[in-house]
Protein backbone atom coordinates (compact mmCIF):
# COMPACT_ATOMS: atom_id res chain seq x y z
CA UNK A 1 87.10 108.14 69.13
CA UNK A 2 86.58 110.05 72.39
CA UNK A 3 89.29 111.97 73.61
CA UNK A 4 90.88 111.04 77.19
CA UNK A 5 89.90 112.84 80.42
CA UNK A 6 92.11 115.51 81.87
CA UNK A 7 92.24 114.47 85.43
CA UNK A 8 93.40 116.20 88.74
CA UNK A 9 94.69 114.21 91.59
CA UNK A 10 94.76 115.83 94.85
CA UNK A 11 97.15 114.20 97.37
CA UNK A 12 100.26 112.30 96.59
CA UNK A 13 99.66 109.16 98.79
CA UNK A 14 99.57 105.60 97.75
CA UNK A 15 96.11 106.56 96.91
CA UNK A 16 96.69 109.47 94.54
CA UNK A 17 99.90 107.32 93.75
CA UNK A 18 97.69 104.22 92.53
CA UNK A 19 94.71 106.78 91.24
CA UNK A 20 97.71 108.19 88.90
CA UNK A 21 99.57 104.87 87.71
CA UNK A 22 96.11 103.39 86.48
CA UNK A 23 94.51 106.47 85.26
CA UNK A 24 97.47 106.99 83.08
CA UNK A 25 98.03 102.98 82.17
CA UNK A 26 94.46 103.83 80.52
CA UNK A 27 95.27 107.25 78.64
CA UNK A 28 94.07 109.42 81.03
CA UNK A 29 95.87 112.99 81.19
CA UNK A 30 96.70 113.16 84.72
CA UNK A 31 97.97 115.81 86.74
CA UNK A 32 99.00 115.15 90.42
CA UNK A 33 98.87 117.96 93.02
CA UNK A 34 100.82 117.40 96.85
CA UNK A 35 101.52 119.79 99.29
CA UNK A 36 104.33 118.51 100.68
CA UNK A 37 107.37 118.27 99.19
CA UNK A 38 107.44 114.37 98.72
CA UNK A 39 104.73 112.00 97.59
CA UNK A 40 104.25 108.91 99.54
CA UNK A 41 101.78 110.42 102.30
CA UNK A 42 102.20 107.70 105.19
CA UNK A 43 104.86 105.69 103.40
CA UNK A 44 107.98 107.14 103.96
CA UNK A 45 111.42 106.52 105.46
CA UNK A 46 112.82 108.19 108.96
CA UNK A 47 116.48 109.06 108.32
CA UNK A 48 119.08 109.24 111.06
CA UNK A 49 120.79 112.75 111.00
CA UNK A 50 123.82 111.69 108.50
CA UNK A 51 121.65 109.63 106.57
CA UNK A 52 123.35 106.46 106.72
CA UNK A 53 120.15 104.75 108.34
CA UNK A 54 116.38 104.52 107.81
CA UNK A 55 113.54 102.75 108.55
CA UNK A 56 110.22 103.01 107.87
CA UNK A 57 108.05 105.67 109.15
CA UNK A 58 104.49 104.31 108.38
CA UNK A 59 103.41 101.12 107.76
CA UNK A 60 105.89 98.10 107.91
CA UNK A 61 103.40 94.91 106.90
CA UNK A 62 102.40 93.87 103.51
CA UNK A 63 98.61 91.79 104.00
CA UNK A 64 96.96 90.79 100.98
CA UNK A 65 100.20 90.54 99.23
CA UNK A 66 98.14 89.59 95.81
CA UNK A 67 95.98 92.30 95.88
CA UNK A 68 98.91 95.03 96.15
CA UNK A 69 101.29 93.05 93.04
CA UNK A 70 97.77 92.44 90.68
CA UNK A 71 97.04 96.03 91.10
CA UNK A 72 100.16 97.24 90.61
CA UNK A 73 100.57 94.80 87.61
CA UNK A 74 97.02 96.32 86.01
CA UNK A 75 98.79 99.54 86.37
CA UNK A 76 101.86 98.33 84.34
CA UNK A 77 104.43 97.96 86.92
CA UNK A 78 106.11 94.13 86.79
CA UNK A 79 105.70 91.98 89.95
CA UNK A 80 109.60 91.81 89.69
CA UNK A 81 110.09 95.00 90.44
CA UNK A 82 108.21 94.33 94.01
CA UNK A 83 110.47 92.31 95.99
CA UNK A 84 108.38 90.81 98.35
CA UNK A 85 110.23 88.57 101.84
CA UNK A 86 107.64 86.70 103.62
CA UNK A 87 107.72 87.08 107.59
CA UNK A 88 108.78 83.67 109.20
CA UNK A 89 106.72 83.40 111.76
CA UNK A 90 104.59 85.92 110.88
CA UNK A 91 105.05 87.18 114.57
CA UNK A 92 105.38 86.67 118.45
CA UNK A 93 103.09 88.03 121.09
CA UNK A 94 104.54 88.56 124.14
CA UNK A 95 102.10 88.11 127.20
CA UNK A 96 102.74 89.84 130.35
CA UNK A 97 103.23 86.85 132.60
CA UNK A 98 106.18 85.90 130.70
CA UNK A 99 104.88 83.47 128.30
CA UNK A 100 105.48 83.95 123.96
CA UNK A 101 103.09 82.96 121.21
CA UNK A 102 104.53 82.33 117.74
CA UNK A 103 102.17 83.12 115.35
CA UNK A 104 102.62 80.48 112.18
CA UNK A 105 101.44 80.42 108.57
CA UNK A 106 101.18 76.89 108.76
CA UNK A 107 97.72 75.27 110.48
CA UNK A 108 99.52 72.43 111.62
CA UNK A 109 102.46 74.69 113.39
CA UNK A 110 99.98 76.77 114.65
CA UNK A 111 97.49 74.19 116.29
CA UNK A 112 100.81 72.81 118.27
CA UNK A 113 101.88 76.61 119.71
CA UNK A 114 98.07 76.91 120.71
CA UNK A 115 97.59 73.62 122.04
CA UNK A 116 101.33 73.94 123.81
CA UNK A 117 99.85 77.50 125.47
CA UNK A 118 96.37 76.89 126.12
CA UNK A 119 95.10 73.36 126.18
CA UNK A 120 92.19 72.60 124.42
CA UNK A 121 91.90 75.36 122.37
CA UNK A 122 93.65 74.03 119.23
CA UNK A 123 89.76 72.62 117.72
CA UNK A 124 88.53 76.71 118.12
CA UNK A 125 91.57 77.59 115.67
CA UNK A 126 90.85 74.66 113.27
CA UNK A 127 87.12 75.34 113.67
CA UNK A 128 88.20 79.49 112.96
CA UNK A 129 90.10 78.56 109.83
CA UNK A 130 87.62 76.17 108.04
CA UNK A 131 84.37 78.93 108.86
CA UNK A 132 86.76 81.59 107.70
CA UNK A 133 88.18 79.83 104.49
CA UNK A 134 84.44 79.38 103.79
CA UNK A 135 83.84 82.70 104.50
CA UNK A 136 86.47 84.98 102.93
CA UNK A 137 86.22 85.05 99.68
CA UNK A 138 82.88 86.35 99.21
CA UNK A 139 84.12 88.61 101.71
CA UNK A 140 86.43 90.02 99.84
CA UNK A 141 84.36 89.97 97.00
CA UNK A 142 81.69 91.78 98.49
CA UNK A 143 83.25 94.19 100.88
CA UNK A 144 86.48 94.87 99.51
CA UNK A 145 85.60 95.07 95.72
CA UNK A 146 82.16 96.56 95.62
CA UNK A 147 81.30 100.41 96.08
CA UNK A 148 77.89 101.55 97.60
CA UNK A 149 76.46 104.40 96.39
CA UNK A 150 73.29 103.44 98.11
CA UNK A 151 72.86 102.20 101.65
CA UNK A 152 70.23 99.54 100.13
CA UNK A 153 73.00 98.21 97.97
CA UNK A 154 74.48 96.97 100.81
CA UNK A 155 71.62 95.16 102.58
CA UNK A 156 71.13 92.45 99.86
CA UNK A 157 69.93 88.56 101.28
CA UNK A 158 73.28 87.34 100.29
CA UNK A 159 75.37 90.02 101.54
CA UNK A 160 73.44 89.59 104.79
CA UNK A 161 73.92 85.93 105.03
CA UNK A 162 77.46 87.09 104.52
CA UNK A 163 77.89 89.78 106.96
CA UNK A 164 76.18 87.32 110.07
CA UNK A 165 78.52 84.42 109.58
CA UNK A 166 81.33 87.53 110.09
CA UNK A 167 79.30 88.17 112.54
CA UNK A 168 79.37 92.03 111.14
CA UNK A 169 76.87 93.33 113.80
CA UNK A 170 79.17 92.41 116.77
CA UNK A 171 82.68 93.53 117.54
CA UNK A 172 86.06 91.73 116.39
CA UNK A 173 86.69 90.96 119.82
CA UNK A 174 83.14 89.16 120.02
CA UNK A 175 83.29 87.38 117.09
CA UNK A 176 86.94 86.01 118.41
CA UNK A 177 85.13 84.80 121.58
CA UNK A 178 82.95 81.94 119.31
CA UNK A 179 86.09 80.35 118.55
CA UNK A 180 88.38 80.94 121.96
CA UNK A 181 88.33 80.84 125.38
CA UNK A 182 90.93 82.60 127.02
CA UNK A 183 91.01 86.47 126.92
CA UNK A 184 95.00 86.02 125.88
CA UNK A 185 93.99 84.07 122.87
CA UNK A 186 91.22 86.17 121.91
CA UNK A 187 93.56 89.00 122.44
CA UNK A 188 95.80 87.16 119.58
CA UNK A 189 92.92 86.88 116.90
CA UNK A 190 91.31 90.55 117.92
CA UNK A 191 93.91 92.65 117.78
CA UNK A 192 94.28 93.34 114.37
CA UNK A 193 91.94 95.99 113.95
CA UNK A 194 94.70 98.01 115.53
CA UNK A 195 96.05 97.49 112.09
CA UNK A 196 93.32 100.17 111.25
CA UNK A 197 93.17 102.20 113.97
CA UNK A 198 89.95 100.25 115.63
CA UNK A 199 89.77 98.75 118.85
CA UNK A 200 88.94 95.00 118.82
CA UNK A 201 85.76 95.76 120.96
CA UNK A 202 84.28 98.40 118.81
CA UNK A 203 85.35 97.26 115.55
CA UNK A 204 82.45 95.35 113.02
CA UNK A 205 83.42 91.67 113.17
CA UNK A 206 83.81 91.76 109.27
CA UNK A 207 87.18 92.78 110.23
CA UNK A 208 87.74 89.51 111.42
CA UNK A 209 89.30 88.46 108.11
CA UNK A 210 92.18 90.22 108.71
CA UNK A 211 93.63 87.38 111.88
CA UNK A 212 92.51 85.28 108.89
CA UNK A 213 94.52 86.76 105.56
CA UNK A 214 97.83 86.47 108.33
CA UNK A 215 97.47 83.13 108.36
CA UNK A 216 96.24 82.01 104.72
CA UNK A 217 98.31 84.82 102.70
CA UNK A 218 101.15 85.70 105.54
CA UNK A 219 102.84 88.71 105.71
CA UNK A 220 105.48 90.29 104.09
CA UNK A 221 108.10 93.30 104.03
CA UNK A 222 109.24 95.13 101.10
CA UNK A 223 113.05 94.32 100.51
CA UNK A 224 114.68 97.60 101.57
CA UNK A 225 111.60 98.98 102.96
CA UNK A 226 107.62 99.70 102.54
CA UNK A 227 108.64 103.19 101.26
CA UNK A 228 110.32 101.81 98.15
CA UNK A 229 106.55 101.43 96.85
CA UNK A 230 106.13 105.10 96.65
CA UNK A 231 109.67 105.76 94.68
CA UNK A 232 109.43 102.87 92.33
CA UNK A 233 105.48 104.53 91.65
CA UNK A 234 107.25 107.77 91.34
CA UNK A 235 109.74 106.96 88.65
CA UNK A 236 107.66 105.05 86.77
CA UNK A 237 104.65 108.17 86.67
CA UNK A 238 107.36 110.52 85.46
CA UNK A 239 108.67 108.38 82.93
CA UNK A 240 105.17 108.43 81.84
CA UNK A 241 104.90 112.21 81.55
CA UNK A 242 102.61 112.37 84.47
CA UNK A 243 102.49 116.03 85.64
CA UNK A 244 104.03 115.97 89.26
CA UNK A 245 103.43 119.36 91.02
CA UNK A 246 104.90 119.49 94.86
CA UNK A 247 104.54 122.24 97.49
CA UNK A 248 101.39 123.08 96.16
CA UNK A 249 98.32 123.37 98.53
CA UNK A 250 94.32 123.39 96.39
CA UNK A 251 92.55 125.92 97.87
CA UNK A 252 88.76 124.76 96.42
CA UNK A 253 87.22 122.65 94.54
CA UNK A 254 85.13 124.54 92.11
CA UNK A 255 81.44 122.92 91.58
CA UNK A 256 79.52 124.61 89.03
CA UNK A 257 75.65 122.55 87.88
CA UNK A 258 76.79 119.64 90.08
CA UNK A 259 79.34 118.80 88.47
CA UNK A 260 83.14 119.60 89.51
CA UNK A 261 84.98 121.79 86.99
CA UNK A 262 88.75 121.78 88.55
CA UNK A 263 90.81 122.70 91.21
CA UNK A 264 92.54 126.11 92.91
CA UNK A 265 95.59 126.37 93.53
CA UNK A 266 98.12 129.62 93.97
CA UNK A 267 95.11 131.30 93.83
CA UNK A 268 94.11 130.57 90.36
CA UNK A 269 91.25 128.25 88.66
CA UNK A 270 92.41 125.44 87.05
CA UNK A 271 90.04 123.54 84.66
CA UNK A 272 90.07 119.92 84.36
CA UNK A 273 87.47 116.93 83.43
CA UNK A 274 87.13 115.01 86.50
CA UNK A 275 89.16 114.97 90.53
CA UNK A 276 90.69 112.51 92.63
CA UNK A 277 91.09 113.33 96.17
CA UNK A 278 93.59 111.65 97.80
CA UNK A 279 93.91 112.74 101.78
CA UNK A 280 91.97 112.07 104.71
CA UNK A 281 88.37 112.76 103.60
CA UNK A 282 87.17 115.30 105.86
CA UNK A 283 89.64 117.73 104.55
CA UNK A 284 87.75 117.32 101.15
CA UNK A 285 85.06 119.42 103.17
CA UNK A 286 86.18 122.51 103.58
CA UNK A 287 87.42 122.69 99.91
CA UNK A 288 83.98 122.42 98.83
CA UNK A 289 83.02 126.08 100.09
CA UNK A 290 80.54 124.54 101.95
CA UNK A 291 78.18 123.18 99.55
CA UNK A 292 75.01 121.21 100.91
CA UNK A 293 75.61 118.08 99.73
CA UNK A 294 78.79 118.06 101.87
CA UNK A 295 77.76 119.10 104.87
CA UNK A 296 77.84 116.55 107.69
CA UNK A 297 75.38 117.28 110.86
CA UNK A 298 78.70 115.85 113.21
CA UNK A 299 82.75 115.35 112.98
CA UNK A 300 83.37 111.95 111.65
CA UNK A 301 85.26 109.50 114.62
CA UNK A 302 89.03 109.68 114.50
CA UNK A 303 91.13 106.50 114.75
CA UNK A 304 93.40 106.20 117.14
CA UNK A 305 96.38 108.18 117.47
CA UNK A 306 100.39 106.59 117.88
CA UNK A 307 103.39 107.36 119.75
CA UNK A 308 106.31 105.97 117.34
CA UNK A 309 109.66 105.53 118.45
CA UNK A 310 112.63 104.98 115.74
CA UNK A 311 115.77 104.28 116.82
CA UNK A 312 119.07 102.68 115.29
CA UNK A 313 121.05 100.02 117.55
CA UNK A 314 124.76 99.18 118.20
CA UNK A 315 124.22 95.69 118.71
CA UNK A 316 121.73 92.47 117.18
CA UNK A 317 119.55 89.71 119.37
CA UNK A 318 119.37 86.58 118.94
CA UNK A 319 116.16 84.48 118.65
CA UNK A 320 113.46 87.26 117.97
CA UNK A 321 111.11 87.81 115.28
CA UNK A 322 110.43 90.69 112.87
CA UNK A 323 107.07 91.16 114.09
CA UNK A 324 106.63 91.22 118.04
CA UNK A 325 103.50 92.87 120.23
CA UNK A 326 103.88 92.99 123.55
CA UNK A 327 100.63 92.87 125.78
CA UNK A 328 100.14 94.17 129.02
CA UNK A 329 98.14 91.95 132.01
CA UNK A 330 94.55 93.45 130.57
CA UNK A 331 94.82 94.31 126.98
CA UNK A 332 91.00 94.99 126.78
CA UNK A 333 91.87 98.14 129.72
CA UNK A 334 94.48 99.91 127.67
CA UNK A 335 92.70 100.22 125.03
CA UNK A 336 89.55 101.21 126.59
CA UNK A 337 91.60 104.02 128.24
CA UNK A 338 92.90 105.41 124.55
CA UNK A 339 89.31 104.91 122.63
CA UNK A 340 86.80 105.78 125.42
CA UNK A 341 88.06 108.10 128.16
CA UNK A 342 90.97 109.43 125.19
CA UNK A 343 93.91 108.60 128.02
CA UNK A 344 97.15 107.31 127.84
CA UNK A 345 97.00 103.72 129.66
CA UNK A 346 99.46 103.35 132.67
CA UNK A 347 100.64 99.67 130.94
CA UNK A 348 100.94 100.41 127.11
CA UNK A 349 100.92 97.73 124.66
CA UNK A 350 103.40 98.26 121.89
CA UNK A 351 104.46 96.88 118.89
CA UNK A 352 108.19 96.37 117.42
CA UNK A 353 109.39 95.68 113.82
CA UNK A 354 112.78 94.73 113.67
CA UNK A 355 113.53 94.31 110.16
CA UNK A 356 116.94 92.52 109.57
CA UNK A 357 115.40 89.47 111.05
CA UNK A 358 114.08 89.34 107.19
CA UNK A 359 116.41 91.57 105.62
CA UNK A 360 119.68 91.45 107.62
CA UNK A 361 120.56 94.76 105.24
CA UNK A 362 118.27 96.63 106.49
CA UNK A 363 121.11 97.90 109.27
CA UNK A 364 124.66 98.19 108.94
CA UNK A 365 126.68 94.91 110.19
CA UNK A 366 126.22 93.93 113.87
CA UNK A 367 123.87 96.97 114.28
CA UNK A 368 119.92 97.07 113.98
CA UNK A 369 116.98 99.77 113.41
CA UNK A 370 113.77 99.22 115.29
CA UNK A 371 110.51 100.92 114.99
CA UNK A 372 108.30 100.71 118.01
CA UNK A 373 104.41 101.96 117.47
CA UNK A 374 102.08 102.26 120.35
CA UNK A 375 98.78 102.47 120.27
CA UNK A 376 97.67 106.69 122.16
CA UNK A 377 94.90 108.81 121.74
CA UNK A 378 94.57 111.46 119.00
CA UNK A 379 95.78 114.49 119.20
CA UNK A 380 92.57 116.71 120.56
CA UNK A 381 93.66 115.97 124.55
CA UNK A 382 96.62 115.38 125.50
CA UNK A 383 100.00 117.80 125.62
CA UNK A 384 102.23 114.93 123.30
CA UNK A 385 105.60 117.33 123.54
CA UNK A 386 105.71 116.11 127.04
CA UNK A 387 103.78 113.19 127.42
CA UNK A 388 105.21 111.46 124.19
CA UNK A 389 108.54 111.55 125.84
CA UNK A 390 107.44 110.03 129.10
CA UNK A 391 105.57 107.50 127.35
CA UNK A 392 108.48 106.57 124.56
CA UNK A 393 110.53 106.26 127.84
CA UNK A 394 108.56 103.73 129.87
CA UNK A 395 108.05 101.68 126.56
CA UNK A 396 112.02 101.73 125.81
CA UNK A 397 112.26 100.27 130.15
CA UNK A 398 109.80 97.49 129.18
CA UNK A 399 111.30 96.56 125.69
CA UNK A 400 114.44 96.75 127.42
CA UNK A 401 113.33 94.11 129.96
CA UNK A 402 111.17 91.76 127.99
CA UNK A 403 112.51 91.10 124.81
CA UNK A 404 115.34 93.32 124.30
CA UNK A 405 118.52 93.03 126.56
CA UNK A 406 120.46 95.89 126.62
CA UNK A 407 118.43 97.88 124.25
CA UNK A 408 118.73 101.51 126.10
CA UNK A 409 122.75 101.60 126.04
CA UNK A 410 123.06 100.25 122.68
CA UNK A 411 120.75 103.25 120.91
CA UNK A 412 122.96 105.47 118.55
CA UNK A 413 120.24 107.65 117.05
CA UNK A 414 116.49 107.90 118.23
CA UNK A 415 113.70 109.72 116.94
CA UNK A 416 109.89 110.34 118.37
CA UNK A 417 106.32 111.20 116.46
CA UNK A 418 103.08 111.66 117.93
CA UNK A 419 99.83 112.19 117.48
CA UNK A 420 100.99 116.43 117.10
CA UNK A 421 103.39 115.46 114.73
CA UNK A 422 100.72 113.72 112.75
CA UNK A 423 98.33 116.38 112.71
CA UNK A 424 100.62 118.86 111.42
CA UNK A 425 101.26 116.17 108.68
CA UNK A 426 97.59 116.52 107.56
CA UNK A 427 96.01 113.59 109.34
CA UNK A 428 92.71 113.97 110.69
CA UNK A 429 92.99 115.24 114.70
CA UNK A 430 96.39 113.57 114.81
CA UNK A 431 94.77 109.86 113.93
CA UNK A 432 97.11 107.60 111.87
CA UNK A 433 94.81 105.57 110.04
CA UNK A 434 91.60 108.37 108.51
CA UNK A 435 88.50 107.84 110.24
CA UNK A 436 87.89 105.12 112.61
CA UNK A 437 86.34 101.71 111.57
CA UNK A 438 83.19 101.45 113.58
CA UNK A 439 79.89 100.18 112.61
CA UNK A 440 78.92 103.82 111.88
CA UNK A 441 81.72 104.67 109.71
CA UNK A 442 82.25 101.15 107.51
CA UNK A 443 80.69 99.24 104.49
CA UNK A 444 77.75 101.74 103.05
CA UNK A 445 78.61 104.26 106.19
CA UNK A 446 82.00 105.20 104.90
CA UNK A 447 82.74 107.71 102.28
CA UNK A 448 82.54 106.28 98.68
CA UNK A 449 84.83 106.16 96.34
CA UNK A 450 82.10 108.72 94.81
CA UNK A 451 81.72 110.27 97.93
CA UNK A 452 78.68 112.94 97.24
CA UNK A 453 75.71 111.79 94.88
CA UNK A 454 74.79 115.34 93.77
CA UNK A 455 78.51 116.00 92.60
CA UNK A 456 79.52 114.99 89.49
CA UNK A 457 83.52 114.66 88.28
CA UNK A 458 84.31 113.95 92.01
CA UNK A 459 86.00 110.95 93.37
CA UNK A 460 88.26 110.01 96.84
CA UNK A 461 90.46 107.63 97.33
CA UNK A 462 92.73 106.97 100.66
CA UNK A 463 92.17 105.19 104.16
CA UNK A 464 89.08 107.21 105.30
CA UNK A 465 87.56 106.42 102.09
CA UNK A 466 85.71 102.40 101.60
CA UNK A 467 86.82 99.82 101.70
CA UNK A 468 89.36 101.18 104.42
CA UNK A 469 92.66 101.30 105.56
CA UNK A 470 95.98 99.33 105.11
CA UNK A 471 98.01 100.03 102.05
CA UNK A 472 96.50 97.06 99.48
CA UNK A 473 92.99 97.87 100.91
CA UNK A 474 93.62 102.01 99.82
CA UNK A 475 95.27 100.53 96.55
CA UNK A 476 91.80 98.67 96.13
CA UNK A 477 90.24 101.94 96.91
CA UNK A 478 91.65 103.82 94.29
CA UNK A 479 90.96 101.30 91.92
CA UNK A 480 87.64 101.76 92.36
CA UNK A 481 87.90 105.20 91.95
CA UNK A 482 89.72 105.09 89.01
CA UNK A 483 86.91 102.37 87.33
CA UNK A 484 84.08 104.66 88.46
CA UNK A 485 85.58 108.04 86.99
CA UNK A 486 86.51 106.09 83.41
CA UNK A 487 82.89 104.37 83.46
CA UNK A 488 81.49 107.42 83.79
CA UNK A 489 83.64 109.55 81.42
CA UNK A 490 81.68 111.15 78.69
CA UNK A 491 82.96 114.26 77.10
């Protein structure tokens, strides 16, 4: 019988998180390595200063609600111990003449707010649905499941098919555009790739099944917040005996006859069988001591940056949603501004979770906590100290004004992070979500989960890794890492 591998995770995200719950599920002897002194990477809480209220810092919407519990469930924790609440509507998009789509889980609830809004529109939806139902799973199957350690693996006839009726080789935006008319509703199955730091006109149209999985799997919160996930993984790791080593920052990645023999830390060599890394993967360069098969001929695309705004509230309002974007008069503009000319547009669109419209705990009685992201460039231009505040400001005035009465004089606590903030945090040139999802950077253009062919013992996991961003679709990730390193174990 062979013995198990001795593995060293790098990074305590949900990546290196996931990486270590599955690697040790199978007998692996894992050790995981994080510089900072908490694991959870993006998914974590903000804490007013007496820490009586939080909310979540990172992420705040569970898609592909299956995907996270079966992973987790491979990795032996119980779907019980995942309290999912399902967001009803799924959300509201205000529109900056004053009108409100409600997004709905249900087709027939959705063609009436369509057909109520824009008339005549309702048989694009239906049309949408039935090509994407069609569509997805084989999507999923192919894209989200599948490494490619070869570009040719990718371009197979039926993955091709695949890939045109996503119409993969034209934007998000475009592919919206064969089922709508308006630019508002367009707008409202686009946007999504925001969810990964892409802009709906620059993002593949495989994306497109996101707007899709909203509808056919809805979307969820965590009960008492997306960065439970990281604690409940922690507990359950250490109960394992999983080595858990904070405050520690690896220096190098030793690779000795292409093959990599460990990690440095403190200074010192540390041997071990086989790596994860877990981060944004062009920090894995630099570790490599500039070894050929890592070097890269130009910087890999950031994804957009975010201004986010947390604040806790004296006071509750009445018929909202947990989920609301607001959209300025040319949605298309702003974003143009961020992920071309790398400005800060002069009418923002923003986004607002409001959780105790699904978890009336998540605040104290008669209060609230909001969390308002907005959509800014990285951190390479602009002077965010300044500039963050202005912009937090003018989003707070127009909250304030279309959706939130009284907001500014009921805030109690508020706290700001930008781009800066973010690249101090270790994400790459202040972007939240890894590299960005363009055509040149997704599918067999991303970094595998075995991300260099002439490096043995080597593996990534984490949102600038395939198949991408979001927290199931890093989870997914990693579990491809994980299957790659065992498969190839052989001591």
């Amino acid at each position: 019988m062979s013995r198990a591998p001795r593995v060293a995770i790098v990074g305590g995200g949900i990546g290196g998180l996931t990486s270590a719950l599955l690697l040790s599920k199978r007998g692996a002897e894992v050790t995981l390595i994080e510089s900072r002194d908490r694991l959870g990477g993006r998914i974590a809480f903000e804490r007013d200063e007496n820490d009586t209220r939080r909310i979540d810092q990172g992420p705040t919407i569970v898609l592909l609600p299956e995907m996270l519990l079966s992973i987790l469930e491979e990795g032996g924790i119980e779907r019980e111990r995942i309290k999912l609440i399902e967001s009803d509507p799924l959300y509201r998009i205000h529109y900056a003449d004053g009108r409100t789509m409600t997004k709905h889980r249900r087709p027939e609830q959705q063609e009436k707010e369509i057909a109520r809004l824009f008339p005549g529109e309702a048989e694009g939806y239906k049309r949408y649905m039935e090509q994407m139902r069609e569509t997805y799973p084989g999507a999923q199957k192919a894209v989200l499941e599948q490494t490619f350690p070869r570009k040719r693996d990718f371009f197979t006839p039926r993955l091709v098919r695949m890939l045109g009726k996503l119409q993969a080789h034209r934007s998000v935006r475009v592919a919206a555009s064969r089922y709508f008319k308006s630019d508002d509703l367009i707008d409202a199955y686009s946007l999504q790739s925001l969810y990964i730091g892409g802009q709906p006109a620059g993002t593949p149209g495989v994306y497109s099944i996101l707007p899709y999985a909203e509808h056919e799997f809805g979307i969820w919160m965590i009960e008492g917040g997306y960065a439970r996930l990281p604690v409940i993984l922690e507990e359950e790791l250490r109960a394992r005996g999983v080595k858990i080593r904070l405050n520690e920052r690896v220096e190098s990645l030793p690779v000795e006859d292409g093959k990599c023999r460990g990690i440095v830390v403190g200074g010192r060599r540390e041997e071990y069988d086989a790596v994860l890394f877990n981060g944004d993967f062009p920090a894995i360069l630099p570790l490599l001591d500039a070894r050929p098969e890592a070097r890269r001929r130009k910087p890999y695309r950031p994804s957009s940056g975010c201004v986010l705004v947390y604040l806790g509230a004296s006071k509750r309002w009445e018929d909202t949603a947990a989920h609301q974007f607001f959209l300025p008069d040319s949605l298309s503009d702003g974003l143009q501004a961020i992920f071309e000319r790398g400005m800060i547009p002069a009418n923002p669109s923003f986004y607002v979770f409001n959780p105790v419209e699904l978890d009336p705990q998540a605040a104290p009685p008669g209060e609230s906590v909001l969390y308002f992201l907005i959509p800014a460039p990285d951190a390479s231009r602009i002077a965010w100290p300044k500039e963050g505040k202005r912009l937090a400001r003018k989003v707070l005035r127009e909250a304030e004004r279309r959706g939130f009465p009284g907001l500014r004089e009921s805030i109690e606590w508020i706290k700001l992070r930008t781009p800066e903030d973010a690249l101090r945090d270790g994400n790459y040139v202040g972007g939240s979500f890894g590299i960005a999802p363009i055509l040149a950077q997704s599918g067999p253009y991303r970094p595998q989960p075995k991300p260099f062919a002439g490096i043995d013992g080597l593996y990534a996991a984490g949102a600038s890794v395939h198949p991408g961003g979001g927290v199931p679709i890093v989870m997914q990730g990693a579990r491809m890492a994980v299957n790659q390193l065992l498969k190839e174990w052989n001591p």
